[in-house]
Protein backbone atom coordinates (compact mmCIF):
# COMPACT_ATOMS: atom_id res chain seq x y z
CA UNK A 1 -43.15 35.70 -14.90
CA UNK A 2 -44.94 37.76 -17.13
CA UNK A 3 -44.20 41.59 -18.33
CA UNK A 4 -41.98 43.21 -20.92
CA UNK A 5 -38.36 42.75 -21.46
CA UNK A 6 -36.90 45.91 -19.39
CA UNK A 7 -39.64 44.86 -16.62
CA UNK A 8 -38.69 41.07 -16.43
CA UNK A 9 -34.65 43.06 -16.46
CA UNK A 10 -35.83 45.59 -13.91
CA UNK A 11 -37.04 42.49 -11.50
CA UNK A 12 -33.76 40.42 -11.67
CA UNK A 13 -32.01 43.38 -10.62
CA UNK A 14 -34.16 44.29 -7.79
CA UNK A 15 -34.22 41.04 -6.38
CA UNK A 16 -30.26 40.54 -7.27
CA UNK A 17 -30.13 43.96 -4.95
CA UNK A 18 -32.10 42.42 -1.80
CA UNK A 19 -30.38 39.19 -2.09
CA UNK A 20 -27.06 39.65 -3.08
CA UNK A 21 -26.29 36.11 -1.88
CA UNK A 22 -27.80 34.98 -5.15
CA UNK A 23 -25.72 36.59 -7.50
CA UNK A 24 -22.88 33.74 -7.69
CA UNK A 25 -24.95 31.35 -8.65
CA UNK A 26 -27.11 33.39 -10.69
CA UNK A 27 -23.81 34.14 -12.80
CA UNK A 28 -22.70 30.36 -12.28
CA UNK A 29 -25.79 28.39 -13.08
CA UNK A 30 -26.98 30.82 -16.14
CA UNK A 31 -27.93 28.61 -19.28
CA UNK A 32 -24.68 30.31 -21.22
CA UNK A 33 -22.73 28.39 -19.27
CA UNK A 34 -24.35 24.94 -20.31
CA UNK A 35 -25.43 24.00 -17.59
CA UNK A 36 -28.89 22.53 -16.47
CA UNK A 37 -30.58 21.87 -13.45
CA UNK A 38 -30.37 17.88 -14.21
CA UNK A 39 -26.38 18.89 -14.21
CA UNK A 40 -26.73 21.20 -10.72
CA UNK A 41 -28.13 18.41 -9.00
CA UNK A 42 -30.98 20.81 -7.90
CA UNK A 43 -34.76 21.74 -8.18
CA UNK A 44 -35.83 24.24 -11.07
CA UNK A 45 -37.22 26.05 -8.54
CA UNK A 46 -36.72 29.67 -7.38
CA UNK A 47 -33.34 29.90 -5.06
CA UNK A 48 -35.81 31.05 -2.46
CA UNK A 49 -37.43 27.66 -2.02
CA UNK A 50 -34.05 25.53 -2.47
CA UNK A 51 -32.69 27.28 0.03
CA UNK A 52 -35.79 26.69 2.82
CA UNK A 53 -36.08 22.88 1.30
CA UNK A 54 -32.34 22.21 1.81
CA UNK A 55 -33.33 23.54 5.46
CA UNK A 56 -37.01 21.55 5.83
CA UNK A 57 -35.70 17.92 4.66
CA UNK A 58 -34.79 15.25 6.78
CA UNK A 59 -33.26 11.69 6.31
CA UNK A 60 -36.40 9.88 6.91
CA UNK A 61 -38.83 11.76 4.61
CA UNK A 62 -40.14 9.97 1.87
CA UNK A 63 -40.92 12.37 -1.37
CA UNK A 64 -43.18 11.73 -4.85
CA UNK A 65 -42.68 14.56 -7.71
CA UNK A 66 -44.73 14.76 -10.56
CA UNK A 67 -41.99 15.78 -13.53
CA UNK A 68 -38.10 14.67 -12.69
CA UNK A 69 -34.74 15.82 -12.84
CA UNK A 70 -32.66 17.69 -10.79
CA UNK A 71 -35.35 17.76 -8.37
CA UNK A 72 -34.80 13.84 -8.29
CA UNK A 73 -31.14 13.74 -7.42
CA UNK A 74 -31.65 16.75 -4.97
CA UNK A 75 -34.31 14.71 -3.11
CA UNK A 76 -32.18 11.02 -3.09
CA UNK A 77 -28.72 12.45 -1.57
CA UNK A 78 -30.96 14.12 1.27
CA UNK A 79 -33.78 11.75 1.98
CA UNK A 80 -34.82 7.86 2.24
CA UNK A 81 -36.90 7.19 -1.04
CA UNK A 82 -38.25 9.33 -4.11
CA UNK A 83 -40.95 8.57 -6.48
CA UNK A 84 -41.05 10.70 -9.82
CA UNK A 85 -43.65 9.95 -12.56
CA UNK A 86 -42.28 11.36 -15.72
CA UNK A 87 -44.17 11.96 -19.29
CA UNK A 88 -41.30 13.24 -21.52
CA UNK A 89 -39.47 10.26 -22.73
CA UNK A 90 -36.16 11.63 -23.63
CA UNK A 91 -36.63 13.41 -20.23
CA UNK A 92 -37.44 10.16 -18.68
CA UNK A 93 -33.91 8.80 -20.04
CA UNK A 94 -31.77 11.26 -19.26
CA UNK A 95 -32.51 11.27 -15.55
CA UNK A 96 -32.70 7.55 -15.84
CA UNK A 97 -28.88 7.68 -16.89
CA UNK A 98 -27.99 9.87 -14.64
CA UNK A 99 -29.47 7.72 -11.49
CA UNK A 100 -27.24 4.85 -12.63
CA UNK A 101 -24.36 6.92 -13.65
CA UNK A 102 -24.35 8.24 -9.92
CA UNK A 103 -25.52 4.76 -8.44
CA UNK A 104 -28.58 6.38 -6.85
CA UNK A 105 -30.88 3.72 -5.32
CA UNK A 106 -33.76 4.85 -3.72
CA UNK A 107 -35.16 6.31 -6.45
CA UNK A 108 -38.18 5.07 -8.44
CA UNK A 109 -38.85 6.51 -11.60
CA UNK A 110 -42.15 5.33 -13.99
CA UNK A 111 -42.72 6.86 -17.03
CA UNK A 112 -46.27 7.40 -18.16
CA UNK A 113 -47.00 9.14 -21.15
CA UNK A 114 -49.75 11.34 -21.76
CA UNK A 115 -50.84 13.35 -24.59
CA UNK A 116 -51.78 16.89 -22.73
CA UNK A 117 -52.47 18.43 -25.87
CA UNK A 118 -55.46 16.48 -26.06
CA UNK A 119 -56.31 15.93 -22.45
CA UNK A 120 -59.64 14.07 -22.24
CA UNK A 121 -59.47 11.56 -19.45
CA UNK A 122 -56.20 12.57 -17.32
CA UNK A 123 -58.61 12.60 -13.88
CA UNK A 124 -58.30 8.82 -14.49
CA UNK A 125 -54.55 8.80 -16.34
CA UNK A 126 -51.71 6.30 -14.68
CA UNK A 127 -49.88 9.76 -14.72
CA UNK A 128 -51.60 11.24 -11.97
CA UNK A 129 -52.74 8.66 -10.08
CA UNK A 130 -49.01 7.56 -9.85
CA UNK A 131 -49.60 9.16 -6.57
CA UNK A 132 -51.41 6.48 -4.80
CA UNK A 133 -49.20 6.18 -0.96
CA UNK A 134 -48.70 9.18 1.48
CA UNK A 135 -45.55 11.09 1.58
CA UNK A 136 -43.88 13.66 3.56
CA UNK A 137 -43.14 15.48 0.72
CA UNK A 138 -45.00 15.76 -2.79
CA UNK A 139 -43.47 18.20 -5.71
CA UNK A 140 -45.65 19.44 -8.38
CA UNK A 141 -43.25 20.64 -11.38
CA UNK A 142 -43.92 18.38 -14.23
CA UNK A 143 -46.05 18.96 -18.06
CA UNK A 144 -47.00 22.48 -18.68
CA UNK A 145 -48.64 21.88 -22.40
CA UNK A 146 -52.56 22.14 -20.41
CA UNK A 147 -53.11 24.68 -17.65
CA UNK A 148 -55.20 22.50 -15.93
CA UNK A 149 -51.84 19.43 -15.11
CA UNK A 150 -50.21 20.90 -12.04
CA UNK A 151 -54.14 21.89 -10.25
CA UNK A 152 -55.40 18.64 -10.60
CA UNK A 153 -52.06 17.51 -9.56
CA UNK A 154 -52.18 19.46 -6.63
CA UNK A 155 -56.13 18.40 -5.58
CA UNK A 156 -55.13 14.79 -6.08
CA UNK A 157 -51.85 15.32 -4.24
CA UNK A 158 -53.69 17.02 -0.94
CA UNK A 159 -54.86 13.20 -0.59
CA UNK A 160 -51.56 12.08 0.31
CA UNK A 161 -50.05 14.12 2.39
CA UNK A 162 -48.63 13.38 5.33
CA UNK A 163 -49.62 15.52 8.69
CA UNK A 164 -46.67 17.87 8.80
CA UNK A 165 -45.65 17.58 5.32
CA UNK A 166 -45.31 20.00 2.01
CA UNK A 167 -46.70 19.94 -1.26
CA UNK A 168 -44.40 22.35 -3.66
CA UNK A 169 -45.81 24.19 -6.50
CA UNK A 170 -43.30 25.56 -9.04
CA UNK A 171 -44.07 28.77 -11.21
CA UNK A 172 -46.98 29.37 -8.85
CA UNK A 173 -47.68 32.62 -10.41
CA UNK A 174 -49.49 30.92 -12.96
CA UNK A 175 -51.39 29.20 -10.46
CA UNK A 176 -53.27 32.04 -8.10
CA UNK A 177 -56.51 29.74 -7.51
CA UNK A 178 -54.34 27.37 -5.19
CA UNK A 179 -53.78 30.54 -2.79
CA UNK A 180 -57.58 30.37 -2.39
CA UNK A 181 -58.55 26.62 -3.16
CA UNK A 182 -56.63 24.11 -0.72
CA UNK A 183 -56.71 22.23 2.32
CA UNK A 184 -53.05 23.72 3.34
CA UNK A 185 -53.02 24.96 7.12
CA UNK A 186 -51.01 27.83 5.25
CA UNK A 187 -48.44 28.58 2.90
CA UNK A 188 -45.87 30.67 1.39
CA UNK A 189 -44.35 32.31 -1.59
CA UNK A 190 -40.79 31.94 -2.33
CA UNK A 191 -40.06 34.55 -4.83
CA UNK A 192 -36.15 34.84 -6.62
CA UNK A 193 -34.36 34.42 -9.60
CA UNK A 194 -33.48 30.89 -9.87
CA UNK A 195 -30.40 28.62 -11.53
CA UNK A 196 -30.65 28.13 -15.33
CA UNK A 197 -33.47 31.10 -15.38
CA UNK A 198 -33.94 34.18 -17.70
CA UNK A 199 -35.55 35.80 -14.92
CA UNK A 200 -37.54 35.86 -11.02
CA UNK A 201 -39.92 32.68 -10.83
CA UNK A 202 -42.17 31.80 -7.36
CA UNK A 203 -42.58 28.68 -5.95
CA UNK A 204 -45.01 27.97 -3.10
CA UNK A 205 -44.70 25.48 -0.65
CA UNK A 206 -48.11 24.12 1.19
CA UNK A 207 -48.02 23.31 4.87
CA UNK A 208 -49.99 20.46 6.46
């Protein structure tokens, strides 16, 4: 999140001091260590919202995600079937590896590259519209390189939701139009430090 160095400091500690559950694995997951999320297994999402997803998700939930990684293996050892579109191909082989090195099999993974430097046309990409069936659960954590990727993500993904399902926005506080601008019946801001993070990140999660 933005703000100077002792302010970004000042924020870890205060939210360190409410949650003091956090602070193992903010010691154990930090980036020194070596570690990634691909390695944790989990979402590089704000502890907040791991916490209430390892809660929300059920066996026979079907997810998509736009961006993969530990999101992916998170989502396979708890539900029936992920879909993750990926642009980044050495991303898109690492978590590739990783599926087969842990024999994970209800995972589909397409990679579809996309130049979001120059991003003329991605309304009618094969990267968004990956997203074509309805799901129970949709995350939205993928290409940051345009401002304008995880919106139109998020408008295309309000399509396929399923009646009782979530669409999850990570680093939602560069997002603030999406409070304002969605179909959600409501939604709500999971604000914490996070594993493999310099600092306090907030991801929303959209309820239908």
């Amino acid at each position: 999140m933005k703000g100077s160095i002792p302010t970004k400091i000042a924020r870890v500690v205060s939210n360190l001091v409410v949650n003091p559950t956090y602070i193992p694995r903010t010691f154990r997951h930090n980036v020194v260590n070596g570690v990634s999320p691909l390695d944790l297994e989990v979402p590089w999402f704000s502890y907040a919202a791991n916490d209430y997803l390892t809660e929300f998700l059920k066996p026979h939930m079907t997810a998509f995600e736009y961006g993969s990684g530990g999101s992916t293996l998170f989502l396979a050892n708890r539900i029936q079937s992920v879909h993750s579109v990926e642009d980044n191909p050495k991303w898109y082989e690492l978590v590739s590896k990783r599926l087969q090195e842990k024999h994970i099999s209800n995972v589909t993974i397409e990679f579809q590259q996309f130049d979001f430097k120059n991003p003329i046309g991605f309304e009618h990409s094969e990267y968004l519209n990956a997203l074509k069936e309805e799901h129970d659960v949709i995350f939205i954590d993928g290409s940051e390189e345009w401002n304008l990727v995880r919106p139109l993500c998020f408008k295309h993904a309000e399509k396929f939701i399923r009646p009782g399902g979530i669409i999850v926005v990570d680093d939602s506080w560069r997002y603030p139009e999406l409070h304002k601008e969605n179909k959600a019946k409501n939604f709500k801001i999971f604000k914490s430090v996070g594993p493999c993070r310099p600092g306090v990140t907030s991801t929303d999660v959209f309820f239908y």
